[in-house]
C-alpha atoms as a PDB file:
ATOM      1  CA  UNK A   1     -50.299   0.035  56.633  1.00  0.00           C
ATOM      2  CA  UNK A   2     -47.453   2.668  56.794  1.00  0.00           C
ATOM      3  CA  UNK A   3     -45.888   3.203  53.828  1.00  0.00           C
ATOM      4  CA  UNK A   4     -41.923   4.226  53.005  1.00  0.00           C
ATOM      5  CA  UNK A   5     -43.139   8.046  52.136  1.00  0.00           C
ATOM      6  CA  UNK A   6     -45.302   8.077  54.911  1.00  0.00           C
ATOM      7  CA  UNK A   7     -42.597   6.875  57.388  1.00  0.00           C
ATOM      8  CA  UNK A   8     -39.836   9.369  55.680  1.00  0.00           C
ATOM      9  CA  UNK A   9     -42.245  12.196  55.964  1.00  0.00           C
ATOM     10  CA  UNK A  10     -42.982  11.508  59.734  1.00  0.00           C
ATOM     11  CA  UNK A  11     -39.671  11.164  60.758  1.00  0.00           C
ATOM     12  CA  UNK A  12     -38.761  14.113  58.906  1.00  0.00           C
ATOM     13  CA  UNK A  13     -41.339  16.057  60.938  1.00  0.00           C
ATOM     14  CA  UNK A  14     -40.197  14.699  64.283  1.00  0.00           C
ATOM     15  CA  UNK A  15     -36.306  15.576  62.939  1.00  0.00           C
ATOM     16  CA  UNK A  16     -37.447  19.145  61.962  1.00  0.00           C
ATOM     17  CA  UNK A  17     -39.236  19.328  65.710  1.00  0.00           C
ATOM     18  CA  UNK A  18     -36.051  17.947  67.304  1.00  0.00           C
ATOM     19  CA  UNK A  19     -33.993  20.716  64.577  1.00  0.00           C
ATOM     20  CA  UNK A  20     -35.767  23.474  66.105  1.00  0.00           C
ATOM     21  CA  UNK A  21     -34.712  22.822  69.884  1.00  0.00           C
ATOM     22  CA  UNK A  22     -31.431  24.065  68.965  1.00  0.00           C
ATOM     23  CA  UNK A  23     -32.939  27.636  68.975  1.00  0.00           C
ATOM     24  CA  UNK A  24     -33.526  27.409  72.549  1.00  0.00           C
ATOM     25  CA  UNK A  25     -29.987  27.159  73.485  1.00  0.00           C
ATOM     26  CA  UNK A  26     -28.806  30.494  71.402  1.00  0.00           C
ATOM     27  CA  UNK A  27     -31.967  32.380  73.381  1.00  0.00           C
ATOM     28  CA  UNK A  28     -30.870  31.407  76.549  1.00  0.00           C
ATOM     29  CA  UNK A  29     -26.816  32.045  76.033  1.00  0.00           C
ATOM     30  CA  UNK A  30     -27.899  35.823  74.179  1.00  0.00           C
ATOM     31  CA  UNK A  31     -30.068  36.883  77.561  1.00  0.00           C
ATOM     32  CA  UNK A  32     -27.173  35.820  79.384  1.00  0.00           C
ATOM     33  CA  UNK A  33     -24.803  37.986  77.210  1.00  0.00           C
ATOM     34  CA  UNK A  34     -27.074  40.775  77.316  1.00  0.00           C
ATOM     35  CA  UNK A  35     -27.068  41.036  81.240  1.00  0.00           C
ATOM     36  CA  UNK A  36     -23.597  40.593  81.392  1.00  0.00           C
ATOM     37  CA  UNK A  37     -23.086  43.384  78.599  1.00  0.00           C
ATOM     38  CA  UNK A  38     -25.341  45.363  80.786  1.00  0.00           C
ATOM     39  CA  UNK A  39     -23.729  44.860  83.754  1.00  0.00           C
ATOM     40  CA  UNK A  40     -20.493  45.486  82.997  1.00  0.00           C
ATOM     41  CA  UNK A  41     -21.417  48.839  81.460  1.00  0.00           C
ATOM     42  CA  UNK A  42     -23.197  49.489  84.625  1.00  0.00           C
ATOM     43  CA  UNK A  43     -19.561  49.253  86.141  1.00  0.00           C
ATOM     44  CA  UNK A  44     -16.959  50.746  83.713  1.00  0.00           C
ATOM     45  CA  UNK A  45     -19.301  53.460  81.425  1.00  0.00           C
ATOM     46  CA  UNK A  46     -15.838  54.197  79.774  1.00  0.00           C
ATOM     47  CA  UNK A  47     -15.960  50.780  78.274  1.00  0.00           C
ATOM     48  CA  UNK A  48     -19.681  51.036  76.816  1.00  0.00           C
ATOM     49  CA  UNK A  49     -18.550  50.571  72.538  1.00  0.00           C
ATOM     50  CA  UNK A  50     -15.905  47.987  73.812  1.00  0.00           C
ATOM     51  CA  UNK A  51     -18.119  46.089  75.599  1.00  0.00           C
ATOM     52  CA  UNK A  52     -20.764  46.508  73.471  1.00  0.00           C
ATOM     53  CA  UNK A  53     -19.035  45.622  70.335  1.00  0.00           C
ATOM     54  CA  UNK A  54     -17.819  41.957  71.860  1.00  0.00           C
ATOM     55  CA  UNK A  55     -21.260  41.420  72.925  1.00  0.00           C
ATOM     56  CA  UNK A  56     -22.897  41.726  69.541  1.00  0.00           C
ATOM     57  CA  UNK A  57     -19.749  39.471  67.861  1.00  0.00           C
ATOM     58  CA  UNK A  58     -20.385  37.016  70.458  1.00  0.00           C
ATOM     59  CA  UNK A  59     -24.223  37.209  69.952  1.00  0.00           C
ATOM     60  CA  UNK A  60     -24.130  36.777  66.280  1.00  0.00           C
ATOM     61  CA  UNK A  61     -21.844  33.835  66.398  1.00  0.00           C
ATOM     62  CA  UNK A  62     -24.484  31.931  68.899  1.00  0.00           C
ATOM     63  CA  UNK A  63     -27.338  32.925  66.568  1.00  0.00           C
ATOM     64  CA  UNK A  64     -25.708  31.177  63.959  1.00  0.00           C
ATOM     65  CA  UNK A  65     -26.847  27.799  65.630  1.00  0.00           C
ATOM     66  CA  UNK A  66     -30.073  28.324  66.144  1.00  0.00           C
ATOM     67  CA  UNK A  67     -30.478  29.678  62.203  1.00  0.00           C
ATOM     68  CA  UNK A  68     -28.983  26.333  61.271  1.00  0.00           C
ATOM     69  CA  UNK A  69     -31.352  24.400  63.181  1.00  0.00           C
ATOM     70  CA  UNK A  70     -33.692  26.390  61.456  1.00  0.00           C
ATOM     71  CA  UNK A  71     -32.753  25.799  57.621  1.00  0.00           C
ATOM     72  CA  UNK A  72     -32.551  21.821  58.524  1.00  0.00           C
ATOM     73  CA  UNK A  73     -35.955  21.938  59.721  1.00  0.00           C
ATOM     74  CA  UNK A  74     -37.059  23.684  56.117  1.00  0.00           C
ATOM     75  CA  UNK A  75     -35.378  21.389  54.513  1.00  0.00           C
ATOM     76  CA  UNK A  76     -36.613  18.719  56.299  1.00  0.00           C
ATOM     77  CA  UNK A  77     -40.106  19.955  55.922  1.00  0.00           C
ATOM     78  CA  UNK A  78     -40.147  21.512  52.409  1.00  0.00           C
ATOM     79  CA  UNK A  79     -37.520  20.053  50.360  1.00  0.00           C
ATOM     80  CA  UNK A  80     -36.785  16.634  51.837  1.00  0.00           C
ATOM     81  CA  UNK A  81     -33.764  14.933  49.982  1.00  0.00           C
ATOM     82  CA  UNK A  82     -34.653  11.478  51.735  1.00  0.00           C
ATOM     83  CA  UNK A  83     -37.764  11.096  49.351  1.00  0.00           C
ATOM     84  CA  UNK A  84     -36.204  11.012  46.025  1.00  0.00           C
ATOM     85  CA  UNK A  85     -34.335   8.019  47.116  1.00  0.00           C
ATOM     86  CA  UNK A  86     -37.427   5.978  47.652  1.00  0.00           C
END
């Protein structure tokens, strides 16, 4: 018989799996960034500490999302508000 813990705690682990896709996204759209970065150095040297300097701002902001996934899936995990309601 499943119980109301045990059902909170297993959808908490498939929510924490599902949490932790979003760090694929922020991987993918960094790589991206990094061989454009590259690239366009490659093409205008002159240009390197502009285009290096939007690259980083724009690869912090994406890792943002994948950090967040990341703290819901602790929470979900380790410090799950859902069962103190039960």
């Amino acid at each position: 018989m499943i119980t109301n813990e045990g059902l909170i705690l297993a959808c908490s682990a498939i929510g924490a799996g599902l949490a932790m896709i979003a760090g694929v996204g922020p991987g993918i759209g960094q790589g991206i960034a990094a061989g454009y970065g590259a690239n366009a150095v490659g093409r205008n040297p002159g240009a390197k500490s502009d285009i290096t300097s939007t690259m980083l701002l724009g690869q912090a902001v994406a890792e943002t999302t994948g950090l967040y996934g990341l703290a819901i899936a602790f929470i979900l995990l380790f410090a799950n508000p859902l069962l103190g309601k039960l």
